[in-house]
C-alpha atoms as a PDB file:
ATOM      1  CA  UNK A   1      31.283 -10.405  37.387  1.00  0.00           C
ATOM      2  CA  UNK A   2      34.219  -8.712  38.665  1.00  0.00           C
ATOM      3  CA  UNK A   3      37.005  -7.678  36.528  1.00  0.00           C
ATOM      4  CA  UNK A   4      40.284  -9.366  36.055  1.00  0.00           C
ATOM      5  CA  UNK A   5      42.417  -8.879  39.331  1.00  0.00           C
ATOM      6  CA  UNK A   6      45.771  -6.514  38.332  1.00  0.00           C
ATOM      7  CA  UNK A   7      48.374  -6.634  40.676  1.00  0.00           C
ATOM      8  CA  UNK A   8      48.615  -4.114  43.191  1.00  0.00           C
ATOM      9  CA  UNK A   9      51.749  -2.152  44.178  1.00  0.00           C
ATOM     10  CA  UNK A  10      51.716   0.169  47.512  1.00  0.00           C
ATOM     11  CA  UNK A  11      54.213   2.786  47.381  1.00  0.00           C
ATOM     12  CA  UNK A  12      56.741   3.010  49.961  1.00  0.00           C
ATOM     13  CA  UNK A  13      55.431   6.240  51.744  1.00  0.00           C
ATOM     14  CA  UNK A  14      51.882   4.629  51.366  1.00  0.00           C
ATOM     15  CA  UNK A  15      52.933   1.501  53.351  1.00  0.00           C
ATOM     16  CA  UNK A  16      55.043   3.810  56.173  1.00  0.00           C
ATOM     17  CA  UNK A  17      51.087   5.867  56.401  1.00  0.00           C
ATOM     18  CA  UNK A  18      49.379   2.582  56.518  1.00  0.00           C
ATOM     19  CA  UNK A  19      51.648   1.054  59.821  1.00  0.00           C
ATOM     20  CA  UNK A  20      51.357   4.322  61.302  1.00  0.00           C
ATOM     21  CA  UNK A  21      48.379   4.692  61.744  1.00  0.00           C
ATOM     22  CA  UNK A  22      47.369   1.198  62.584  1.00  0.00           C
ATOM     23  CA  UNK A  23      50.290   1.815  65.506  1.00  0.00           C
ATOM     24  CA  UNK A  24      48.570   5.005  66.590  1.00  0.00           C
ATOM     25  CA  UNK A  25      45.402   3.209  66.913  1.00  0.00           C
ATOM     26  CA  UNK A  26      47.056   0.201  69.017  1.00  0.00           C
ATOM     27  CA  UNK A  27      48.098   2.670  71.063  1.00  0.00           C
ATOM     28  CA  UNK A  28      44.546   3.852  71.472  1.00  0.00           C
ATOM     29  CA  UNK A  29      42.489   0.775  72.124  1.00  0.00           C
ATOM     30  CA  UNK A  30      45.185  -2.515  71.900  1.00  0.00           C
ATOM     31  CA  UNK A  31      43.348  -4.328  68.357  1.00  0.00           C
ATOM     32  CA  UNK A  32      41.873  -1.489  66.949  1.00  0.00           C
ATOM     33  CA  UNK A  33      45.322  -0.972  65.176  1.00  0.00           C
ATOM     34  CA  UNK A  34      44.712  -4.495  63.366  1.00  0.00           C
ATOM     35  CA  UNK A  35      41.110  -3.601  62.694  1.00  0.00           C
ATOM     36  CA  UNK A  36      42.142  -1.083  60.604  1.00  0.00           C
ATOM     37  CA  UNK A  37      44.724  -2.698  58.772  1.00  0.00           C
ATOM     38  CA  UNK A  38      41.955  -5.529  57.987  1.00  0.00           C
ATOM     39  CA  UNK A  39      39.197  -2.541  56.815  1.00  0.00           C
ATOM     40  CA  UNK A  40      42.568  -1.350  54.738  1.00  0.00           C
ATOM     41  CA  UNK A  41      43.116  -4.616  53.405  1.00  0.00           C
ATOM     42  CA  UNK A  42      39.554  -4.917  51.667  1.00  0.00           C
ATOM     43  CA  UNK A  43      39.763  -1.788  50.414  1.00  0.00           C
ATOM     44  CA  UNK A  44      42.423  -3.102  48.420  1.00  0.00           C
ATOM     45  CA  UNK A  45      40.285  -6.383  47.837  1.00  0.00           C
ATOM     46  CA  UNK A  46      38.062  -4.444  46.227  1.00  0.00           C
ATOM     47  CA  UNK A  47      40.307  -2.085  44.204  1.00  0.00           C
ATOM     48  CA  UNK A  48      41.866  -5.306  42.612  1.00  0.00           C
ATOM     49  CA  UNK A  49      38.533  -6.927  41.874  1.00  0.00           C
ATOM     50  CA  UNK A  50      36.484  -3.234  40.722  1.00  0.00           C
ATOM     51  CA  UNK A  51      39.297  -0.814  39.890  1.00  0.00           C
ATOM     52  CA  UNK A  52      37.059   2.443  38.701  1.00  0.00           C
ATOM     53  CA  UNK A  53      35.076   1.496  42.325  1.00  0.00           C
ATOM     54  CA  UNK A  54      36.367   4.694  43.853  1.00  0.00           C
ATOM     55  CA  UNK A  55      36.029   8.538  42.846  1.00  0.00           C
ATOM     56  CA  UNK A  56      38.086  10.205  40.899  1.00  0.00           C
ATOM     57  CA  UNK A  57      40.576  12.323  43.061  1.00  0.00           C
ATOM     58  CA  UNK A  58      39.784  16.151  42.523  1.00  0.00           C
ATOM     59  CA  UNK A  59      43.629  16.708  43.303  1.00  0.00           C
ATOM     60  CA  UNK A  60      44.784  15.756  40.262  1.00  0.00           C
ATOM     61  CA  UNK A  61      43.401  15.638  36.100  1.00  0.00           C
ATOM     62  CA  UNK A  62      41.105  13.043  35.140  1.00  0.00           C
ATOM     63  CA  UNK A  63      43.946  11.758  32.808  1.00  0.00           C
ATOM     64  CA  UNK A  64      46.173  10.932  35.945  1.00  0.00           C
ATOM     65  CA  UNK A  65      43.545   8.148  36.624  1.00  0.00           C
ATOM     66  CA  UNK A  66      43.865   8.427  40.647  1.00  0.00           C
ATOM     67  CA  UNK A  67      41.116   7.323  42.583  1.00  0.00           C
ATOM     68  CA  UNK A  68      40.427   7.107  46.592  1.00  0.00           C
ATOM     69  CA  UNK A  69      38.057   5.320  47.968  1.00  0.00           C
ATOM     70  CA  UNK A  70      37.115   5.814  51.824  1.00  0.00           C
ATOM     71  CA  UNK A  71      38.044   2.702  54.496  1.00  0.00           C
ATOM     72  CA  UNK A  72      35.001   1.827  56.534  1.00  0.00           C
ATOM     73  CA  UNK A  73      34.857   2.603  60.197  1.00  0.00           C
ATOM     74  CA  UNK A  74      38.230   4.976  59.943  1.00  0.00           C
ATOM     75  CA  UNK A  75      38.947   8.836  58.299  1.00  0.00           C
ATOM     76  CA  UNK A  76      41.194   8.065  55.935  1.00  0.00           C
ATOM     77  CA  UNK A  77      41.408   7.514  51.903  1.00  0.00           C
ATOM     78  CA  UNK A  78      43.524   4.666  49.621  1.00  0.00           C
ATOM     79  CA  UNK A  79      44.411   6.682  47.445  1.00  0.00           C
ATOM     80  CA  UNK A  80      45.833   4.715  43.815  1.00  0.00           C
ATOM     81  CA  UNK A  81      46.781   5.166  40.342  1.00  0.00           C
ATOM     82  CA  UNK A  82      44.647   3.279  38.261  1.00  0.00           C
ATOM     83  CA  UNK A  83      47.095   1.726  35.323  1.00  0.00           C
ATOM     84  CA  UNK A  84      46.683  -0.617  32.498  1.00  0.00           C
ATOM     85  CA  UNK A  85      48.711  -3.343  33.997  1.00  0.00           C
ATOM     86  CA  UNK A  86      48.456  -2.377  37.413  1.00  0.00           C
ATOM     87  CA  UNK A  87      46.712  -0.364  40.382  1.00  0.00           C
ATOM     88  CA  UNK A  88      49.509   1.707  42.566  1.00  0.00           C
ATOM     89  CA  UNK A  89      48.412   2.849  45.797  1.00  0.00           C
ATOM     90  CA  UNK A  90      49.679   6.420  46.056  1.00  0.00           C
ATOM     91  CA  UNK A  91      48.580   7.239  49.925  1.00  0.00           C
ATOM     92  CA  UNK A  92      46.750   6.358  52.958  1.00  0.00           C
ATOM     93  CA  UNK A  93      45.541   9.630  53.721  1.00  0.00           C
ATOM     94  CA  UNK A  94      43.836  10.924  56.738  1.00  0.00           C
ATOM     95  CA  UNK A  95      40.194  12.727  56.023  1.00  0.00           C
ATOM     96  CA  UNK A  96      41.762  15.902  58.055  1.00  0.00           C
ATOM     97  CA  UNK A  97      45.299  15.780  56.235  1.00  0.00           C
ATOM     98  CA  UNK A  98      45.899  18.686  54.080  1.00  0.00           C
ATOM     99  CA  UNK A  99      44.324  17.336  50.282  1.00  0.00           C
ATOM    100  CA  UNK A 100      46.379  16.352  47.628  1.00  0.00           C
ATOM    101  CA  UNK A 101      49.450  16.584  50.034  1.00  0.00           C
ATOM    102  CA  UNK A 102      50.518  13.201  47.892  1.00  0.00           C
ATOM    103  CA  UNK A 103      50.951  14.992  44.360  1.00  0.00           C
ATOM    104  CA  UNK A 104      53.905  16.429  45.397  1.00  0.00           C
ATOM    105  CA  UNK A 105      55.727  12.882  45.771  1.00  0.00           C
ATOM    106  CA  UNK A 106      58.419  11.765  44.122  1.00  0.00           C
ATOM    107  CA  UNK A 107      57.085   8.500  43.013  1.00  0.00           C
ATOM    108  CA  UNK A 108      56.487   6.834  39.620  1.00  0.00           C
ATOM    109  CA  UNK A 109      55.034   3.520  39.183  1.00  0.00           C
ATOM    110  CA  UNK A 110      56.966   0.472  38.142  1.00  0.00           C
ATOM    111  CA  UNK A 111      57.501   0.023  34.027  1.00  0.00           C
ATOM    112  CA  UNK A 112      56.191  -3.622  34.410  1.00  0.00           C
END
């Protein structure tokens, strides 16, 4: 019953967040690195399939349509732009990381 899949975009400083930390968790335990990047990976699984599935982002208006939703097993947030034709993953944000340190981006989603 899941809605129709949109295509997902990850922004550029989303994707450098999402290696980094999966590195710095390699570097911890060698495989926990590619655990996260799997528990990452449904998160945006799920996203695609149930797009309102996380909470609205208390950074930003309600009219901005960002969500986050938490990845299992790790402290961070996907963080995305919910869009007509598309979901855009703003961040990968650590749980400690100062909030809403993505607003200040200079990103904009692609016109297609």
């Amino acid at each position: 019953m899941g809605l129709e899949k949109r295509k997902l975009i990850v922004d550029r400083e989303a994707e450098e967040e999402f290696t980094a930390a999966a590195s710095w968790y390699d570097e911890r335990r060698p495989g926990l690195g590619e655990e996260f990047l799997l528990a990452v990976d449904e998160i945006f699984r799920l996203i695609r399939q149930f797009p309102g599935i996380g909470k609205r982002a208390p950074e930003v208006s309600k009219a901005s349509g960002i969500r986050k939703i938490a990845v299992e097993g790790f402290p961070y947030w996907v963080v995305y732009q919910e869009l007509p034709a598309l979901l855009y993953v703003v961040a990968i944000a650590h749980f400690r990381r100062r909030p809403g340190f993505w607003r200040f981006r200079k990103w904009s989603p692609p016109s297609r």
